[in-house]
N, C-alpha and C. Protein backbone atom coordinates (compact mmCIF):
# COMPACT_ATOMS: atom_id res chain seq x y z
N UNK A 1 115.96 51.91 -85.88
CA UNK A 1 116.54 50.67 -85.43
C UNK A 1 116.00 49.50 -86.24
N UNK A 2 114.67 49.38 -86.57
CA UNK A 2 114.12 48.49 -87.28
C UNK A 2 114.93 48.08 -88.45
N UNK A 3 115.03 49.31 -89.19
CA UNK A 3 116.10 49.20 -90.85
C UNK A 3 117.72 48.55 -90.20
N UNK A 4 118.09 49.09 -89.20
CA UNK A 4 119.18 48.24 -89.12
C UNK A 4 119.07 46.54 -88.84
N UNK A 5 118.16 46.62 -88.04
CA UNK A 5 117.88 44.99 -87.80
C UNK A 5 117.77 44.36 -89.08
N UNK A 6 116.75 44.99 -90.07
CA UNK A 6 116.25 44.28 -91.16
C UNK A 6 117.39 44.33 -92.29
N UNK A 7 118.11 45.10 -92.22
CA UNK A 7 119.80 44.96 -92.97
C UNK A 7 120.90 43.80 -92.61
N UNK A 8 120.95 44.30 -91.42
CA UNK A 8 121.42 42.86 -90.78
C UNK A 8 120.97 41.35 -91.23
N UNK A 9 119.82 41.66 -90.77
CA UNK A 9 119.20 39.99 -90.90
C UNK A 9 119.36 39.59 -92.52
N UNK A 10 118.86 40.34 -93.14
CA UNK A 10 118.98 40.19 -94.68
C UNK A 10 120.21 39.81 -95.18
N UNK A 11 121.47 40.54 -94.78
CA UNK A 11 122.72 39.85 -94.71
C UNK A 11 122.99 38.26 -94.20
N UNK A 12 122.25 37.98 -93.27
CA UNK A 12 122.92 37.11 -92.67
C UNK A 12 122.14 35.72 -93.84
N UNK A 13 120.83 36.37 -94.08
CA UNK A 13 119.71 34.98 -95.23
C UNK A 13 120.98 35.11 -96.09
N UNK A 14 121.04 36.05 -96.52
CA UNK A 14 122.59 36.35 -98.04
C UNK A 14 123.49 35.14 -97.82
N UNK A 15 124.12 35.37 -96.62
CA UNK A 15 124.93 34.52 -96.30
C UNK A 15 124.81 33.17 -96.27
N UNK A 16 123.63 32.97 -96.08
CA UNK A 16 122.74 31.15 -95.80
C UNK A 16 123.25 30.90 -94.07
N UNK A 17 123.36 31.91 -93.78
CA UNK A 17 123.52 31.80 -92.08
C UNK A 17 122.37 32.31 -91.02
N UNK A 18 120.72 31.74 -91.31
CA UNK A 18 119.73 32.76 -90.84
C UNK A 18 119.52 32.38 -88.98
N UNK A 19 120.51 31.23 -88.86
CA UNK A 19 120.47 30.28 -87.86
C UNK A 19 121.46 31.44 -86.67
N UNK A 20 122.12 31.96 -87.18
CA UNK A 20 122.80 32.92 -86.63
C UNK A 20 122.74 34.22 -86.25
N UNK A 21 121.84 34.74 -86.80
CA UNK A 21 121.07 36.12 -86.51
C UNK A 21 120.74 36.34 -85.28
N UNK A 22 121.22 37.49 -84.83
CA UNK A 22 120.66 37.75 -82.87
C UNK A 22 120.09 38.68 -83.20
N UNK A 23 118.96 39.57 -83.03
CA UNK A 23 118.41 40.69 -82.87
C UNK A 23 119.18 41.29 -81.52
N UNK A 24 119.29 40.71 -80.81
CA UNK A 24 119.92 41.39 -79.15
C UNK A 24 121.39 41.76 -79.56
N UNK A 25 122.03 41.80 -80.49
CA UNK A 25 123.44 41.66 -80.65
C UNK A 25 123.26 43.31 -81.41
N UNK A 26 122.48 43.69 -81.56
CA UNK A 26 122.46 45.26 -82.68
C UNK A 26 122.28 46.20 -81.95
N UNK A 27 122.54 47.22 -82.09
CA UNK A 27 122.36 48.21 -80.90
C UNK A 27 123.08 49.89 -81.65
N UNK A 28 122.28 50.64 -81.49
CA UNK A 28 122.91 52.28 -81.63
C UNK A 28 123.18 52.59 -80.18
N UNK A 29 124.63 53.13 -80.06
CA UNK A 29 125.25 53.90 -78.78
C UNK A 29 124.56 55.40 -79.03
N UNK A 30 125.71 55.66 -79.70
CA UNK A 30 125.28 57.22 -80.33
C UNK A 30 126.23 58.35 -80.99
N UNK A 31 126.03 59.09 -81.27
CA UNK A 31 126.83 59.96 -82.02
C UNK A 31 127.88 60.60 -81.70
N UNK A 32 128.10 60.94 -80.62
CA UNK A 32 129.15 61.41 -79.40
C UNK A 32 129.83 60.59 -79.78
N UNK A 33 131.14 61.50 -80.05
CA UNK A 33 132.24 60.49 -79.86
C UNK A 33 133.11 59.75 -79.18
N UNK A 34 133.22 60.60 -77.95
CA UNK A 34 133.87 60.15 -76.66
C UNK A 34 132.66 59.14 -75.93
N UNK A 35 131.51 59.19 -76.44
CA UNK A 35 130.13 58.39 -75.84
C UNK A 35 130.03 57.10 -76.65
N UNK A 36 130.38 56.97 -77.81
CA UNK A 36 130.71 55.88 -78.74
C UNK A 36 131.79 55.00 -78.19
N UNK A 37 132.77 55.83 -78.17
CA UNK A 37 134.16 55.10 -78.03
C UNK A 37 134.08 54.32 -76.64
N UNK A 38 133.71 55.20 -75.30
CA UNK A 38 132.80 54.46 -74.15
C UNK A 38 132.11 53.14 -74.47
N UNK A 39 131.22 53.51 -74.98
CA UNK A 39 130.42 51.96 -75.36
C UNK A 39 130.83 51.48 -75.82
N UNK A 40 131.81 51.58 -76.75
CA UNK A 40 132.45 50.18 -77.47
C UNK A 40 133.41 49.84 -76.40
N UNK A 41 133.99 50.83 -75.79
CA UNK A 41 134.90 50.01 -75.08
C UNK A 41 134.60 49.01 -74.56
N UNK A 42 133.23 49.44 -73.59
CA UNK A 42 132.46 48.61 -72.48
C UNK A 42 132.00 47.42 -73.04
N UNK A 43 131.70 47.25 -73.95
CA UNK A 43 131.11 46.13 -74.86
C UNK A 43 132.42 45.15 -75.09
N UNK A 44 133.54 46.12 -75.50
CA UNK A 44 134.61 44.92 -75.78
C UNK A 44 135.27 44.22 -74.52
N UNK A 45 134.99 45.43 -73.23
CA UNK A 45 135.55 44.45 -72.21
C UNK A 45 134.52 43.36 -71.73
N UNK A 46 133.30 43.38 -71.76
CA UNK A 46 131.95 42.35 -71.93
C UNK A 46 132.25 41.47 -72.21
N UNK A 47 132.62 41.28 -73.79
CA UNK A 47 132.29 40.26 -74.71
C UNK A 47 133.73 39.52 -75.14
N UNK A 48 134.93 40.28 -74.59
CA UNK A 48 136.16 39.73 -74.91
C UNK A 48 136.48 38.81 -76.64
N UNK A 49 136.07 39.78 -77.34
CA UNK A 49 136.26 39.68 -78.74
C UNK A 49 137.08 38.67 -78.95
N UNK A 50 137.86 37.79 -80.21
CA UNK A 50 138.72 37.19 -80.66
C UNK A 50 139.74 38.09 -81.52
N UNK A 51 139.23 39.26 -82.44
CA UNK A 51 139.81 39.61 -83.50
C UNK A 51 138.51 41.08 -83.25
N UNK A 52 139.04 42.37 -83.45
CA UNK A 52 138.49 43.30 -83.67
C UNK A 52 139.37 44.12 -85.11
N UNK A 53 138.44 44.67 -86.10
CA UNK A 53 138.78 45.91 -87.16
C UNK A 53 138.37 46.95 -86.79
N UNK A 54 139.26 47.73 -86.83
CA UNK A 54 138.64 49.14 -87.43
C UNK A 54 139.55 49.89 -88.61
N UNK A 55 138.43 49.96 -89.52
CA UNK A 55 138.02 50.31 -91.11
C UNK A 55 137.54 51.75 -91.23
N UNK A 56 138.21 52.63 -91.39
CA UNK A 56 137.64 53.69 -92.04
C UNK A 56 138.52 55.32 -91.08
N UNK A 57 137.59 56.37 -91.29
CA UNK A 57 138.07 57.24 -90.63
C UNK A 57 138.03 57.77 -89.09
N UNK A 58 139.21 57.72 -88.23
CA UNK A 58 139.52 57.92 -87.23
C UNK A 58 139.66 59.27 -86.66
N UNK A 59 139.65 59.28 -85.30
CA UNK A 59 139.72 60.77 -84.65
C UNK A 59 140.29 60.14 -83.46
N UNK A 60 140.41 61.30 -82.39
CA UNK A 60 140.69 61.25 -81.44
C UNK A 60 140.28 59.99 -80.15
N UNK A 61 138.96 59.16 -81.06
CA UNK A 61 138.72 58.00 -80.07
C UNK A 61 139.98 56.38 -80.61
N UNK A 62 140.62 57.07 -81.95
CA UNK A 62 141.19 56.04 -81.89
C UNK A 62 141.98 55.06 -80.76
N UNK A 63 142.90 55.74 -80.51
CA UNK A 63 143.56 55.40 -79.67
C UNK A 63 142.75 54.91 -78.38
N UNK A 64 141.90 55.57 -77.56
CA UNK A 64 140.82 55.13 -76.75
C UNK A 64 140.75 53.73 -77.38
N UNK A 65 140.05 53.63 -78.39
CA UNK A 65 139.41 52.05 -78.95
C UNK A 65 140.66 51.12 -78.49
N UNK A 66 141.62 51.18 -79.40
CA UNK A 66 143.09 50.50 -79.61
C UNK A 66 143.41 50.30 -79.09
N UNK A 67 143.50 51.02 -77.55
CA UNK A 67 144.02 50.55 -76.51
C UNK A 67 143.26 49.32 -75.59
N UNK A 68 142.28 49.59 -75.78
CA UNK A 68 140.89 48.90 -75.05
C UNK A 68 141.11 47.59 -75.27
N UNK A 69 141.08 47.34 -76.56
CA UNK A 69 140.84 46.09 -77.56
C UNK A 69 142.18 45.43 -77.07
N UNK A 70 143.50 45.94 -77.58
CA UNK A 70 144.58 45.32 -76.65
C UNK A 70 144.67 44.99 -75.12
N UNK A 71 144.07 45.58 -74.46
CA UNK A 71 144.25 45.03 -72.89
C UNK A 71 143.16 43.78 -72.88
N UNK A 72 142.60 43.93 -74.02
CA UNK A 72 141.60 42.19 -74.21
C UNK A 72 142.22 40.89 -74.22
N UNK A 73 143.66 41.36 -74.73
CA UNK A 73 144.00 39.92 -76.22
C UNK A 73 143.81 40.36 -77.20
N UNK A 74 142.92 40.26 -77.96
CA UNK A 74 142.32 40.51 -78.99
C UNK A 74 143.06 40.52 -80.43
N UNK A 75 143.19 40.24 -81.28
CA UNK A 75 144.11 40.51 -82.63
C UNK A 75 143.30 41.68 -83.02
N UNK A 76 144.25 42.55 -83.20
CA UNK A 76 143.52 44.02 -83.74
C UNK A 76 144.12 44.26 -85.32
N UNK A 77 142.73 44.68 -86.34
CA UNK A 77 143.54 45.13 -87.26
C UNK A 77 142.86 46.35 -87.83
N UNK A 78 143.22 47.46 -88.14
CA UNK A 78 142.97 48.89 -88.08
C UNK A 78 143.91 48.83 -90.16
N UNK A 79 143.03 50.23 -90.30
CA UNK A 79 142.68 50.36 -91.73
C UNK A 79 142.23 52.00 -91.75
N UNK A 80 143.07 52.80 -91.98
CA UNK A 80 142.59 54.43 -91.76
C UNK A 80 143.39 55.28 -93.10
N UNK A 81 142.89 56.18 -93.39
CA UNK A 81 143.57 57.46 -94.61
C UNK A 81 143.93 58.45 -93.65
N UNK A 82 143.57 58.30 -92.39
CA UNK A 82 143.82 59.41 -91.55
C UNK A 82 145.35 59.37 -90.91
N UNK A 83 146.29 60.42 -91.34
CA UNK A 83 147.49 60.16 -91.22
C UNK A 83 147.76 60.72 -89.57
N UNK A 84 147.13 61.13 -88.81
CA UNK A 84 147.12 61.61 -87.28
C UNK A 84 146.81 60.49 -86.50
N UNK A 85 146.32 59.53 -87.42
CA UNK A 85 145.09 58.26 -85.98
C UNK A 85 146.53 57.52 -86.33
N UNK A 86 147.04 57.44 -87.67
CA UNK A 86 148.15 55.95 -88.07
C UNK A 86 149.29 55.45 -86.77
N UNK A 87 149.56 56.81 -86.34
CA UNK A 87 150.86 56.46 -84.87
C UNK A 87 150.12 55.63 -83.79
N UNK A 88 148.82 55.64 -83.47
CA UNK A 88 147.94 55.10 -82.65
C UNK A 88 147.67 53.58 -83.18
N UNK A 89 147.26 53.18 -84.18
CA UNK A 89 146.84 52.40 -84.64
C UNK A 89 148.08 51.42 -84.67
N UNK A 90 149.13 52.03 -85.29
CA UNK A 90 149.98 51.31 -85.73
C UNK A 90 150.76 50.89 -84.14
N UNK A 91 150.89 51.67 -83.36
CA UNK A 91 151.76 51.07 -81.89
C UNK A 91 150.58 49.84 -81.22
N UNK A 92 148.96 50.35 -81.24
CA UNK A 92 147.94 49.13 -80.47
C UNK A 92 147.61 48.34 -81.09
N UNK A 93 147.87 48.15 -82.18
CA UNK A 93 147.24 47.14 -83.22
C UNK A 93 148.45 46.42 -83.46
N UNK A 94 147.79 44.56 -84.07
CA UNK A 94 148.93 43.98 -84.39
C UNK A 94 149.11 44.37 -86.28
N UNK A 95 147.90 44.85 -86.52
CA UNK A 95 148.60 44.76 -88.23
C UNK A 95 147.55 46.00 -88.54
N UNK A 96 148.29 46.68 -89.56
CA UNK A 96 147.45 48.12 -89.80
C UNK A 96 147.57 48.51 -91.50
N UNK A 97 146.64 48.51 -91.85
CA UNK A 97 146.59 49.22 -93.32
C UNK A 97 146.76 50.52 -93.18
N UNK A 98 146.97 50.77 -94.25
CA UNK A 98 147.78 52.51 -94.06
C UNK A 98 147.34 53.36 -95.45
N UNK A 99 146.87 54.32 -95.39
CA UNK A 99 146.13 55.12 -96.40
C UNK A 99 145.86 54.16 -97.28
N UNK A 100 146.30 54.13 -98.41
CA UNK A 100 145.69 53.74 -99.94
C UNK A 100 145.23 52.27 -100.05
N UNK A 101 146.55 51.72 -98.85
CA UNK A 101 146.81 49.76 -98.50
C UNK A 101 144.75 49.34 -98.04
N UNK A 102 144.12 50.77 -97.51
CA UNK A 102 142.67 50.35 -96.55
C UNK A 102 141.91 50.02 -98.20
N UNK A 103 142.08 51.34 -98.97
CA UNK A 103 141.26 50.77 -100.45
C UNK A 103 141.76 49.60 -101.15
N UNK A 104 143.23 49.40 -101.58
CA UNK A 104 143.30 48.49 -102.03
C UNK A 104 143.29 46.60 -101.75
N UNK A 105 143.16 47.17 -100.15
CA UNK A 105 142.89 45.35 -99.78
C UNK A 105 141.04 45.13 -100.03
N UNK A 106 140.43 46.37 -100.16
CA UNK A 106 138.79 46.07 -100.54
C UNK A 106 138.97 45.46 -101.58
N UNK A 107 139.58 46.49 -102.60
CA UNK A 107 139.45 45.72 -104.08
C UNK A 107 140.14 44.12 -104.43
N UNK A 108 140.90 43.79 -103.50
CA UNK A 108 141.60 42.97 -103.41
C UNK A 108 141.35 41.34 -102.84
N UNK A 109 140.52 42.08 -101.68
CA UNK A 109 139.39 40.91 -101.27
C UNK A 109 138.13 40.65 -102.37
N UNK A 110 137.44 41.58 -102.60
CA UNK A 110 136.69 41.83 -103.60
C UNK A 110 136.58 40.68 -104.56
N UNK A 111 137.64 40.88 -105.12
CA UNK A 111 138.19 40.74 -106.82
C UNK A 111 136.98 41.05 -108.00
N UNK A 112 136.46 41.97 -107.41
CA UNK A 112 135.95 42.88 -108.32
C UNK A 112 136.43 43.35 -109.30
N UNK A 113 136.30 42.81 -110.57
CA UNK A 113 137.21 43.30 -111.85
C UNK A 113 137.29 45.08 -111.61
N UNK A 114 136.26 45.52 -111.80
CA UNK A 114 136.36 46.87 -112.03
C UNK A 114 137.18 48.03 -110.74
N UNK A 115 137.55 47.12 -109.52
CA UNK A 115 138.32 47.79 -108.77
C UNK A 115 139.56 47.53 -109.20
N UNK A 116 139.66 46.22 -109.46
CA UNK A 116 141.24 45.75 -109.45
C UNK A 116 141.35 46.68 -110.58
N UNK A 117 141.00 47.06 -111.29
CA UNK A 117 141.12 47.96 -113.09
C UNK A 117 141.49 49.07 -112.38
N UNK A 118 140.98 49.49 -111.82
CA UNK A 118 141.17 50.91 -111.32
C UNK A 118 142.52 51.38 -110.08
N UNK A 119 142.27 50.29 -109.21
CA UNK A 119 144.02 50.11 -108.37
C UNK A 119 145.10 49.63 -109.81
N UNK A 120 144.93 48.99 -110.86
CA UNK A 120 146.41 48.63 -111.33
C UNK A 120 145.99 50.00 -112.18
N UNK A 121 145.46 50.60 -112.46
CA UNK A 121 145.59 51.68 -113.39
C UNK A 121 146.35 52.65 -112.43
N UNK A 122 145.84 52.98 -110.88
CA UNK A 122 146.18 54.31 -110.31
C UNK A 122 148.01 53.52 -109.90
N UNK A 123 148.23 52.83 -109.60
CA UNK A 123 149.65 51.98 -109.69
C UNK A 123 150.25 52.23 -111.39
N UNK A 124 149.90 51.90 -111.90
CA UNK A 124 150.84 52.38 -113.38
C UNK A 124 150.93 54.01 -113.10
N UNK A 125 150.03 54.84 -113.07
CA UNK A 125 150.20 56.43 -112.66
C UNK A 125 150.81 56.64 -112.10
N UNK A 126 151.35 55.87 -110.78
CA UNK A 126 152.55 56.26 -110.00
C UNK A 126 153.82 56.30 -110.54
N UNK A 127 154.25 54.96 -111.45
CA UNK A 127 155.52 54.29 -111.75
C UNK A 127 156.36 55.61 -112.52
């Protein structure tokens, strides 16, 4: 837990935001997935979010999450390669990246030369 705190916080000096740092705001649920998806739920009905993401690969708690976050309010925006979670994501969420759209809005936000090189290269491969 320590290394996460001290990741965190280090981010936030990065940022020039050290005024903002909560130690009480970090927390491991746990590995379980149906025990994860629980706690986040519980947390999002807590804290009544503004805007929640979820980024990356999905399973069976998707939908659990997605739904959660919508009975908040919440603006949801979901980002998965997982083509089983996308029907979930895409009906509870208001806006959803969709396989390749999750990498290329990184590189995109980024503007990391060497991504954008590599999305317009794998885009010419398609054409």
């Amino acid at each position: 837990m320590s290394a996460a705190q001290e990741t965190v916080k280090e981010a936030y000096l990065d940022a020039g935001r050290p005024d903002a740092y909560n130690a009480d705001k970090i927390s491991y649920l746990t590995d379980d997935q149906f025990g994860y998806a629980a706690g986040v739920d519980g947390m999002m009905l807590r804290e009544k979010p503004g805007a929640i993401f979820y980024m990356g690969a999905f399973y069976a708690e998707s939908l659990i999450l997605a739904e959660t976050g919508h009975s908040t309010g919440a603006i949801q925006i979901a980002g998965t390669a997982m083509p089983s979670q996308l029907p979930f994501f895409v009906t509870a969420c208001d806006y959803t990246l969709i396989g390749e759209e999750l990498f290329a809005a990184s590189a995109y936000l980024s503007r990391e030369p060497l991504l954008l090189g590599s999305l317009k290269g794998q885009d010419m491969g398609k054409a």
